[in-house]
N, C-alpha and C. Protein backbone atom coordinates (compact mmCIF):
# COMPACT_ATOMS: atom_id res chain seq x y z
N UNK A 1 -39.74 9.36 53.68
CA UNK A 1 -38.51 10.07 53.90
C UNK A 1 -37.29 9.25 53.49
N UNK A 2 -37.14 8.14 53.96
CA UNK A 2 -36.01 6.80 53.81
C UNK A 2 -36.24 6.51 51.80
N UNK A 3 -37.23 7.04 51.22
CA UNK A 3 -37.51 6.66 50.13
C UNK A 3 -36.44 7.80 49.66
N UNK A 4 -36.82 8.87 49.92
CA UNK A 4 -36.18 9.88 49.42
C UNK A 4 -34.73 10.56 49.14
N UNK A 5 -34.49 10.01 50.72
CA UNK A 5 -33.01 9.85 50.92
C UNK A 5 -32.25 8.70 49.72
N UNK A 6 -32.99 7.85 49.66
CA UNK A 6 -32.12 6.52 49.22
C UNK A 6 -32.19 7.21 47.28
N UNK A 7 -33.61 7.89 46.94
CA UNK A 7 -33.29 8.46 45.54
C UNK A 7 -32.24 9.15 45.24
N UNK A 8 -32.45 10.48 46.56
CA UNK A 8 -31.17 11.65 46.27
C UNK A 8 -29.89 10.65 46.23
N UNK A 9 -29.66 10.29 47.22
CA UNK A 9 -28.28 9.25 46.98
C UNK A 9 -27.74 8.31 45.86
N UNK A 10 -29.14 7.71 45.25
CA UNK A 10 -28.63 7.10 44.18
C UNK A 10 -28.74 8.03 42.98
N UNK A 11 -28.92 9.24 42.95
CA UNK A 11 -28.86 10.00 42.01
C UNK A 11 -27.08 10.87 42.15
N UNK A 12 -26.96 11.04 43.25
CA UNK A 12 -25.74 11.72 43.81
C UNK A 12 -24.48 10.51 43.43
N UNK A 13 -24.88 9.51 43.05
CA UNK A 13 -23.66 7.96 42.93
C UNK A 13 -23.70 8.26 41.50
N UNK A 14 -24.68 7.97 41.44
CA UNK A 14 -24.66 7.97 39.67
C UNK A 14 -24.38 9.40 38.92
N UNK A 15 -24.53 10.52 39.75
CA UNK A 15 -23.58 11.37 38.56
C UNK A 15 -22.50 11.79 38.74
N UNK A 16 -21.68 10.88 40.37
CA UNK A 16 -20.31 11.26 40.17
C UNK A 16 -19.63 9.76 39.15
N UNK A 17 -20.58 8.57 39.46
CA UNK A 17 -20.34 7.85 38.30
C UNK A 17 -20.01 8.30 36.86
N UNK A 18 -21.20 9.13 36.39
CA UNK A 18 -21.19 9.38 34.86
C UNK A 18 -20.11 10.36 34.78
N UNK A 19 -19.58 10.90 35.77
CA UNK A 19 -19.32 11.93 35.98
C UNK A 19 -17.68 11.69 35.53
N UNK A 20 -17.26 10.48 36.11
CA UNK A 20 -16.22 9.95 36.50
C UNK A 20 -15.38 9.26 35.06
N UNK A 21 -16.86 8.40 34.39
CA UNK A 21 -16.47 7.47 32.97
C UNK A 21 -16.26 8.93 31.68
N UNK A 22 -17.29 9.72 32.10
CA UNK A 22 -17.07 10.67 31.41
C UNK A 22 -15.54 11.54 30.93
N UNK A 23 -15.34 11.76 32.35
CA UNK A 23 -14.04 12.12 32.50
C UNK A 23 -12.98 11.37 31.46
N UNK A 24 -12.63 9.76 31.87
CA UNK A 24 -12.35 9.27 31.42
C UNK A 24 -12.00 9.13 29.74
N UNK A 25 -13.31 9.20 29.36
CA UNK A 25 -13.50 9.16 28.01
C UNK A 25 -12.62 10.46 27.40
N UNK A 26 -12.82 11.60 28.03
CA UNK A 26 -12.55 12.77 27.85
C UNK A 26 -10.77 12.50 27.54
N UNK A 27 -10.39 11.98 28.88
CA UNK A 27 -8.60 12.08 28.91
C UNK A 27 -8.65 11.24 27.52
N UNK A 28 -9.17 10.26 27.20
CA UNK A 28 -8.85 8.86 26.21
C UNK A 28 -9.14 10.16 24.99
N UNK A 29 -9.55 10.64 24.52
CA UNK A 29 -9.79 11.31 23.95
C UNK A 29 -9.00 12.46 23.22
N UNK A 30 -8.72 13.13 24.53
CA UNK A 30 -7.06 14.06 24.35
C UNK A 30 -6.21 13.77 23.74
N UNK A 31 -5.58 12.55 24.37
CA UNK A 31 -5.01 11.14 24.65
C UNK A 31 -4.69 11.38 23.03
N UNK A 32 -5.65 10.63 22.17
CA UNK A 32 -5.60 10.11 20.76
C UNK A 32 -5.50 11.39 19.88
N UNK A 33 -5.81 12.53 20.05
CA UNK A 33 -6.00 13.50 19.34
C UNK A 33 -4.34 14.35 19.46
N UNK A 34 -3.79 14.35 20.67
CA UNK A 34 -2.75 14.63 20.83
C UNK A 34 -1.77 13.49 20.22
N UNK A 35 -1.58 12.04 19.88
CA UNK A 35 -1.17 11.36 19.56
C UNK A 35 -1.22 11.49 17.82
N UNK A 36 -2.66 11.59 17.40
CA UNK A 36 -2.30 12.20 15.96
C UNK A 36 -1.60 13.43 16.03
N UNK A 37 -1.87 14.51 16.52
CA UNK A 37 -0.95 15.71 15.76
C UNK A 37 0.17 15.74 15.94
N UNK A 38 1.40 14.98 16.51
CA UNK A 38 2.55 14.31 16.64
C UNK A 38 2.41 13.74 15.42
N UNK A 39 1.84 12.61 15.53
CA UNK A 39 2.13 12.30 14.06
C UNK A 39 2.49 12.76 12.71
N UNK A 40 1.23 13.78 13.05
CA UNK A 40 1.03 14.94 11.50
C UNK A 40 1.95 15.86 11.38
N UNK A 41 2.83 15.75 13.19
CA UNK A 41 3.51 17.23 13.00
C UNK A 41 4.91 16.28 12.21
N UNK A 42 5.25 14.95 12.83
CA UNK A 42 6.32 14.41 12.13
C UNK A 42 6.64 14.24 10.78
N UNK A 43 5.36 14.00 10.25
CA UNK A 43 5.49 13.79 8.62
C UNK A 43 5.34 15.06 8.27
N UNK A 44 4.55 16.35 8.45
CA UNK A 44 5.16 17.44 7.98
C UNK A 44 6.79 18.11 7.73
N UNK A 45 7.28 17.73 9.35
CA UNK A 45 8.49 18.06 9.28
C UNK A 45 9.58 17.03 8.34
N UNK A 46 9.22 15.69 8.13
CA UNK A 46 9.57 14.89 7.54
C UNK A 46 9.64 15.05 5.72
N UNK A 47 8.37 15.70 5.35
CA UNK A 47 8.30 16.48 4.04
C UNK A 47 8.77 17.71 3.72
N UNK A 48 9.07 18.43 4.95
CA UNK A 48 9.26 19.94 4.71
C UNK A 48 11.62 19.73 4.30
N UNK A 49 11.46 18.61 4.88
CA UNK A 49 13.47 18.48 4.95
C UNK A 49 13.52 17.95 3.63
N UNK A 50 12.07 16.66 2.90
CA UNK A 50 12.22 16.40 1.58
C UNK A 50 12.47 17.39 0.41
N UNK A 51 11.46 18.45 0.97
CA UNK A 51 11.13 19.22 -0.06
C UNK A 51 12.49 20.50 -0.08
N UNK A 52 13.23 20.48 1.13
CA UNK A 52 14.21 21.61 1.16
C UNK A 52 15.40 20.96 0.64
N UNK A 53 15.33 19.55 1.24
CA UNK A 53 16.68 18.75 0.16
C UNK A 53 16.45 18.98 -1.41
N UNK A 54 15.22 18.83 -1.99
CA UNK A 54 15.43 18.77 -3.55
C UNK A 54 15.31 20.31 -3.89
N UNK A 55 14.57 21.23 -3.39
CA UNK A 55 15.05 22.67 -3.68
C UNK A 55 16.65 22.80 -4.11
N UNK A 56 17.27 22.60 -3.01
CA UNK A 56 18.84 22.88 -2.52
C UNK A 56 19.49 22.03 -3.80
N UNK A 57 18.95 21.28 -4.96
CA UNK A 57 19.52 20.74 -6.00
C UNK A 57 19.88 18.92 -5.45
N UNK A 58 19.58 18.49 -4.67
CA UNK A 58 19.65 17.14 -4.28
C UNK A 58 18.54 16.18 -5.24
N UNK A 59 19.08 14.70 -5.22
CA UNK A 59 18.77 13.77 -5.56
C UNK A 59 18.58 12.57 -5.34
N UNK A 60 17.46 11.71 -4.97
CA UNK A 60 17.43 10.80 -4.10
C UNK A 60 18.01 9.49 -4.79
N UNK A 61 18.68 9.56 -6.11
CA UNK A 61 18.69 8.13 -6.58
C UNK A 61 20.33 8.66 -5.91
N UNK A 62 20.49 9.36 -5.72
CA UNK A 62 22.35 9.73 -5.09
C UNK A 62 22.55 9.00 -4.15
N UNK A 63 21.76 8.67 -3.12
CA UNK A 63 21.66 8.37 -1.70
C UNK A 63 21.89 6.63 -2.64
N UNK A 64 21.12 5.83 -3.25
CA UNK A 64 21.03 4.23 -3.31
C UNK A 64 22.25 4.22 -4.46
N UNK A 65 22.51 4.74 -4.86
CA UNK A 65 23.52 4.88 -6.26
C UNK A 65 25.04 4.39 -5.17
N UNK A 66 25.12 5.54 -4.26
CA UNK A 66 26.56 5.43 -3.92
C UNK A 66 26.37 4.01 -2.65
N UNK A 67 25.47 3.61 -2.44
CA UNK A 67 25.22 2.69 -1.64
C UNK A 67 24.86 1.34 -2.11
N UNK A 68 24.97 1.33 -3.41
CA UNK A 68 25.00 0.46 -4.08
C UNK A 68 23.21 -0.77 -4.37
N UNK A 69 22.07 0.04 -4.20
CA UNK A 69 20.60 -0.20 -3.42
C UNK A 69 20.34 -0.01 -5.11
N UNK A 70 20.22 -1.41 -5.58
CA UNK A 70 19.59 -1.29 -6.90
C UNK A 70 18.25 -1.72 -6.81
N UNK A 71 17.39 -2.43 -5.76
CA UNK A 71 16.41 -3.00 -5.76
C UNK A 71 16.33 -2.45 -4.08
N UNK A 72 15.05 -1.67 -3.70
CA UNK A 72 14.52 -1.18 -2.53
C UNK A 72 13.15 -1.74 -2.41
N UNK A 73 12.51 -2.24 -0.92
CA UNK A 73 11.55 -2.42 -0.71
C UNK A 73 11.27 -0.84 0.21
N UNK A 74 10.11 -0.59 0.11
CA UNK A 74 9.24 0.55 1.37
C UNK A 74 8.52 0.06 2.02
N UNK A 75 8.63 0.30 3.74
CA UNK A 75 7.49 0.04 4.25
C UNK A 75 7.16 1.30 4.50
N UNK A 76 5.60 1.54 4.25
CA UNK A 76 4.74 2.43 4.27
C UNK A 76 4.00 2.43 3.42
N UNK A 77 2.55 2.68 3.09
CA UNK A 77 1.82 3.02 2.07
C UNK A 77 1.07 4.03 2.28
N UNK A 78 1.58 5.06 3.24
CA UNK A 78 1.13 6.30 3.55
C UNK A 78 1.54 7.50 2.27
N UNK A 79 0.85 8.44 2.93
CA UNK A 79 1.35 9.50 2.10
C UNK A 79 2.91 9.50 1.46
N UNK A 80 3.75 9.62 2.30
CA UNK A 80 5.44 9.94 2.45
C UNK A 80 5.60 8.40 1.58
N UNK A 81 5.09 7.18 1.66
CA UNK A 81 5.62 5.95 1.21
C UNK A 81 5.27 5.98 -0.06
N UNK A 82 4.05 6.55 -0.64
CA UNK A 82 3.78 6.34 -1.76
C UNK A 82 4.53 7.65 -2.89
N UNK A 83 4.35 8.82 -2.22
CA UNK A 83 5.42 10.40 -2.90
C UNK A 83 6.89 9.43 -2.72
N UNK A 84 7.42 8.72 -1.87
CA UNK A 84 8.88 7.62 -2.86
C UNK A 84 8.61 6.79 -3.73
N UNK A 85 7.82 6.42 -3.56
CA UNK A 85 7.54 5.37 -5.01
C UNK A 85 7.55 5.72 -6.23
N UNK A 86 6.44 6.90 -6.09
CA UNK A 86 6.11 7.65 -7.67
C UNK A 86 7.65 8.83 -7.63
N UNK A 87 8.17 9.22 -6.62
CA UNK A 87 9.57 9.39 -7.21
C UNK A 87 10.51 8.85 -7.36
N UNK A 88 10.96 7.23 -7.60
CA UNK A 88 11.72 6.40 -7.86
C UNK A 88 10.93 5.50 -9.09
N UNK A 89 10.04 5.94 -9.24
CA UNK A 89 9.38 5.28 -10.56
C UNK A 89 9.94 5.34 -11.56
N UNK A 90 10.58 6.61 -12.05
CA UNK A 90 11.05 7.50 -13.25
C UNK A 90 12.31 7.16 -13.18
N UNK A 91 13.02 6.23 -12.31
CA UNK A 91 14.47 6.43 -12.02
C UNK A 91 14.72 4.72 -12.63
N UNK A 92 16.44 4.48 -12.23
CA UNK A 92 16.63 3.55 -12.55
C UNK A 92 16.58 2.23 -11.41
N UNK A 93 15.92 2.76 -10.18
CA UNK A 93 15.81 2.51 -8.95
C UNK A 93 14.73 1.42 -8.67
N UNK A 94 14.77 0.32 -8.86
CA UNK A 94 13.54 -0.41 -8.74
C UNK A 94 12.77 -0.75 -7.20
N UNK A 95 11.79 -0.64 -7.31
CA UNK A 95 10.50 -0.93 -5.73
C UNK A 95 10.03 -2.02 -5.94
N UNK A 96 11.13 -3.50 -5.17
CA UNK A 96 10.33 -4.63 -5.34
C UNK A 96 9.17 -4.66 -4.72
N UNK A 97 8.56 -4.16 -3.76
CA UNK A 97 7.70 -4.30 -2.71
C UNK A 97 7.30 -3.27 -1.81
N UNK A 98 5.99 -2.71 -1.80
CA UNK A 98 5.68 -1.90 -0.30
C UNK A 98 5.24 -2.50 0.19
N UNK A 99 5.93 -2.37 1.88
CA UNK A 99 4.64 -3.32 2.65
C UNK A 99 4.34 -2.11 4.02
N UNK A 100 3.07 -2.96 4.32
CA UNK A 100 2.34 -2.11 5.20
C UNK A 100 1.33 -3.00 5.96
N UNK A 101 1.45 -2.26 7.20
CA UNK A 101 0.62 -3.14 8.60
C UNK A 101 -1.14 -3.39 7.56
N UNK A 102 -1.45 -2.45 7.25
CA UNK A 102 -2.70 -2.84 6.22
C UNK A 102 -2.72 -2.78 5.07
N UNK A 103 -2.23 -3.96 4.34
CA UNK A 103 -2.68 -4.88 3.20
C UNK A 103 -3.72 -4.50 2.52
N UNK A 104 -3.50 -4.05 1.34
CA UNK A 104 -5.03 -4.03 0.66
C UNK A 104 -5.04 -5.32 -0.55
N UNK A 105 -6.28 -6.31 -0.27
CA UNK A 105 -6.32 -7.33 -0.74
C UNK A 105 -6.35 -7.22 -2.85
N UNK A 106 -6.36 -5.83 -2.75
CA UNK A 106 -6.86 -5.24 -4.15
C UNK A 106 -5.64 -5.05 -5.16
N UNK A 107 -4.33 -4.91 -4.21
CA UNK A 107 -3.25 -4.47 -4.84
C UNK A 107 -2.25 -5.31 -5.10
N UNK A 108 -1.59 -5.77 -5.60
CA UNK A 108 -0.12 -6.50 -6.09
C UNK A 108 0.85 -6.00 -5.30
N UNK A 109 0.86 -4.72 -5.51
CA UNK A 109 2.28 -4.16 -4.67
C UNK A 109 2.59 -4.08 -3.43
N UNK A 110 1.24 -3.88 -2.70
CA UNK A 110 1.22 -3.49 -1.25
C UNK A 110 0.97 -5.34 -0.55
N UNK A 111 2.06 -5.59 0.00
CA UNK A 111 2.16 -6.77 0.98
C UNK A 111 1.82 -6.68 2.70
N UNK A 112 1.29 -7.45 3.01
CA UNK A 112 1.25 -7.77 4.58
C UNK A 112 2.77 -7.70 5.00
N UNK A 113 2.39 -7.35 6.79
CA UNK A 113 3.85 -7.37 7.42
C UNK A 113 4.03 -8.79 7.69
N UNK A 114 2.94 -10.21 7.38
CA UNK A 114 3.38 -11.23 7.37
C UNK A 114 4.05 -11.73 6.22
N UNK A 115 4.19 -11.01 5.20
CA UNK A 115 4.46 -11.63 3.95
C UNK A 115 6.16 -11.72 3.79
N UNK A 116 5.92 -12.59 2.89
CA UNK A 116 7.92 -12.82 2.84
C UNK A 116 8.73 -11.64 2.57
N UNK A 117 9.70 -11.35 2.98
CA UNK A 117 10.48 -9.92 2.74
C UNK A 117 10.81 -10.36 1.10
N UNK A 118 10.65 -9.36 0.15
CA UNK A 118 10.94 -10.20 -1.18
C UNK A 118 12.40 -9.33 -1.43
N UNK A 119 13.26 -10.08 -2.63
CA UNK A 119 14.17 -9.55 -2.91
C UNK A 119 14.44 -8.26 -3.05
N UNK A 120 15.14 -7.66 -1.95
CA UNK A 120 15.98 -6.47 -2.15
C UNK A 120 17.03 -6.15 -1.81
N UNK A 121 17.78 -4.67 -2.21
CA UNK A 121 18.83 -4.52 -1.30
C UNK A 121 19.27 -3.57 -0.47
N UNK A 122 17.98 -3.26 -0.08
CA UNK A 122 17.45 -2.23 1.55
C UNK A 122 15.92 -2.57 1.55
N UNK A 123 15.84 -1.64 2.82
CA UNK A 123 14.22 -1.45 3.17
C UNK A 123 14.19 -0.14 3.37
N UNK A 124 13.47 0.41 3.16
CA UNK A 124 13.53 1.90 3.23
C UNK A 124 12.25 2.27 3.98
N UNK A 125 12.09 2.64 5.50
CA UNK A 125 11.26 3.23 6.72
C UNK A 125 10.31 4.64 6.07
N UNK A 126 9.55 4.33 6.08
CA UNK A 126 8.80 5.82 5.64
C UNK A 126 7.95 6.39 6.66
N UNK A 127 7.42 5.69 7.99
CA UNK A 127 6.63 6.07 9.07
C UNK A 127 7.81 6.30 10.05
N UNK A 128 8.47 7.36 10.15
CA UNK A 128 9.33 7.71 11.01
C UNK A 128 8.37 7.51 12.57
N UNK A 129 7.69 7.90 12.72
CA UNK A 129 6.86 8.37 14.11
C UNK A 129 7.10 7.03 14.49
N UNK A 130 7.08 5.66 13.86
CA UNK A 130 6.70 4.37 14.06
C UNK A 130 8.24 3.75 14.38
N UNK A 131 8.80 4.19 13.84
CA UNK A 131 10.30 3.61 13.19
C UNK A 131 11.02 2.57 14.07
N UNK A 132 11.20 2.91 15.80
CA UNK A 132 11.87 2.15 16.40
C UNK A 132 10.66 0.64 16.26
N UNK A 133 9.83 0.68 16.40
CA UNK A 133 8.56 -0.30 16.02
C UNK A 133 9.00 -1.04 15.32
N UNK A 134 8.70 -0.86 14.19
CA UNK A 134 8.81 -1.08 12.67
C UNK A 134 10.34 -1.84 12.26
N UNK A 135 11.32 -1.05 12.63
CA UNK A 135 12.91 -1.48 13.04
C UNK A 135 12.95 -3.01 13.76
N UNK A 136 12.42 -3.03 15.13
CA UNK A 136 12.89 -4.03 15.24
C UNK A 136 11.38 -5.14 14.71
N UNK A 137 10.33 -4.49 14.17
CA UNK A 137 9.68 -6.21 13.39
C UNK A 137 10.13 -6.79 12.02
N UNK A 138 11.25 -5.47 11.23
CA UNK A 138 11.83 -5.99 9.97
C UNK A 138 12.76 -6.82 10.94
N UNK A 139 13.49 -6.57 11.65
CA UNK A 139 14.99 -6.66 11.79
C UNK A 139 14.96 -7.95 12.40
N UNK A 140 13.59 -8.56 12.88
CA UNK A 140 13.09 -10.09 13.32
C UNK A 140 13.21 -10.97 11.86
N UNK A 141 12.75 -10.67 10.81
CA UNK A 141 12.69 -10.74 9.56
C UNK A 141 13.39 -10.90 8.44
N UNK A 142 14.68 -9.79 8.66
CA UNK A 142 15.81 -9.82 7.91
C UNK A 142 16.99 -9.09 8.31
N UNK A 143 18.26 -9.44 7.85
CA UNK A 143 19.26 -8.77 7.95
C UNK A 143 19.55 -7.73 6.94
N UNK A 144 18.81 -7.54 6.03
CA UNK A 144 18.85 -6.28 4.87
C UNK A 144 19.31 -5.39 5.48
N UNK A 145 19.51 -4.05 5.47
CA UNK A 145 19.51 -2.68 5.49
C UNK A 145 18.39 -2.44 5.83
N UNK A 146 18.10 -2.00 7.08
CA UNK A 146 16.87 -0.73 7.12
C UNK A 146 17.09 0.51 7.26
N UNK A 147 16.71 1.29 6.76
CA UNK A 147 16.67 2.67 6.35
C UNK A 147 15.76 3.80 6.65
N UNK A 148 15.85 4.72 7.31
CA UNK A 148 14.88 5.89 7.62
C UNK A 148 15.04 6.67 6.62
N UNK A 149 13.75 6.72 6.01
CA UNK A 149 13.68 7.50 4.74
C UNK A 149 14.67 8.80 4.91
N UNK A 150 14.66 9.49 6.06
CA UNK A 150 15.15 10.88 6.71
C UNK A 150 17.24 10.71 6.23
N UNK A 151 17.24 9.25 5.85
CA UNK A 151 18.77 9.13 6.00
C UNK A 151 18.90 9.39 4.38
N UNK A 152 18.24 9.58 3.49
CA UNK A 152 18.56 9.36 2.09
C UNK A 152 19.11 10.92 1.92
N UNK A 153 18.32 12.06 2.78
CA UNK A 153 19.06 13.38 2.72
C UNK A 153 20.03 13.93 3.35
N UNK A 154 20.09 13.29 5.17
CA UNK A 154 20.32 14.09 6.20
C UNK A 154 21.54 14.37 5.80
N UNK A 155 22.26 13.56 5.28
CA UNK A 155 24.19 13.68 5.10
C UNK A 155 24.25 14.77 4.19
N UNK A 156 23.57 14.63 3.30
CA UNK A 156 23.58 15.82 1.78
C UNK A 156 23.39 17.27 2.08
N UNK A 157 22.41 17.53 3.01
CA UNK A 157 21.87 18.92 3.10
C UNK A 157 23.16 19.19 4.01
N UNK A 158 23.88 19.20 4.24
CA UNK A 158 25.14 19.95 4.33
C UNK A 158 25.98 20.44 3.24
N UNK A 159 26.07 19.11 2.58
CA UNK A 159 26.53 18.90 1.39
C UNK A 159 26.38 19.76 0.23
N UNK A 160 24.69 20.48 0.32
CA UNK A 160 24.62 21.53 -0.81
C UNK A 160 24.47 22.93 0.01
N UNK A 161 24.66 23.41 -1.62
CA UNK A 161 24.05 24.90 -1.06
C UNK A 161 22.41 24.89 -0.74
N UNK A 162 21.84 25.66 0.99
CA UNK A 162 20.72 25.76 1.17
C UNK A 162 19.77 26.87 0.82
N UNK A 163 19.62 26.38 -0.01
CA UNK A 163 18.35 27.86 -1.12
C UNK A 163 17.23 28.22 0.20
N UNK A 164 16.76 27.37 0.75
CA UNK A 164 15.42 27.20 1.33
C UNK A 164 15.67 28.33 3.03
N UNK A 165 17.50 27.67 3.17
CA UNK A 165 17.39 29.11 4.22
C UNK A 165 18.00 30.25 3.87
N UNK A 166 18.44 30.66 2.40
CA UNK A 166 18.92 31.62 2.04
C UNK A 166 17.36 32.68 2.07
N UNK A 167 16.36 32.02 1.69
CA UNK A 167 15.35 32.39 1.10
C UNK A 167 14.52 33.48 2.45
N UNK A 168 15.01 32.15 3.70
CA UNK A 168 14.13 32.94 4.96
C UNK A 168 15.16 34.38 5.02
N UNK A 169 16.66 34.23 4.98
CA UNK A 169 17.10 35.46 5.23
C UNK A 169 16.51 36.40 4.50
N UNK A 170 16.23 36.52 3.31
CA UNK A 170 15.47 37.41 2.80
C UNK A 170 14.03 37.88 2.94
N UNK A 171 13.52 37.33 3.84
CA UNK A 171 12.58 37.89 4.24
C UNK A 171 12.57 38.46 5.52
């Protein structure tokens, strides 16, 4: 009987145990999955203002031109970091440097966040979601300009005519 009791019981421990880590795992889980789609929702919205600034007739070499940013570093080598690169490629706008928390040992361009800030004359933020982060580990680093990619339009899209919400009125 005392045998029996002591099974049911250690069976009754152990599955509010499993019961319990389980749980756990579960919230950790949410947790990270809800933490990406924040993310995804930021850089969407982050591309969707890119893509309505250059509709609307805007230009991003406008933004470093009147600011005098002849040489820009990026941090990011994400999606959003690399769509600035290959659109400042074509320009007269030079990219001394991307850097990014992961380094690929394969590339020239892409630097560690230990690596020397190399000559420029901004930094230009491309992981908004990250930014206050990111802000103050350049800003340990250098006194350059740092820059949220989001600032190369935000002033302008006033500035032009908006095609992109003329477009919703019509529908």
């Amino acid at each position: 009987m005392k045998k029996r009791i002591m099974t049911c019981f250690t069976g009754i421990v152990s599955f509010g145990f499993g019961f319990f880590l389980g749980g756990k795992m579960l919230v950790g889980m949410i947790n990270d999955y809800k933490l990406r789609m924040e993310h995804n929702l930021s850089n969407m919205m982050l591309l969707n203002d890119w893509l309505e600034f250059l509709y609307s007739g805007g230009e991003l070499t406008q933004y470093f031109q009147e600011h005098q940013y002849n040489q820009v570093m990026i941090y990011g080598n994400g999606y959003i970091g690399k769509r600035l690169c290959q659109a400042l490629a074509k320009t007269e706008i030079k990219v001394t440097a991307i850097m990014d928390k992961i380094a690929s040992s394969n590339s020239e361009e892409v630097i560690g966040v230990d690596a020397k800030i190399p000559d420029a004359d901004c930094i230009v933020v491309t992981p908004m979601f990250y930014y206050n982060e990111i802000f103050a580990m350049l800003r340990e680093k250098t006194e350059k300009p740092i820059i949220p990619i989001q600032s190369i339009w935000e002033d302008r899209k006033v500035n032009l005519g908006n095609t992109a919400k003329e477009c919703d009125m019509n529908e």
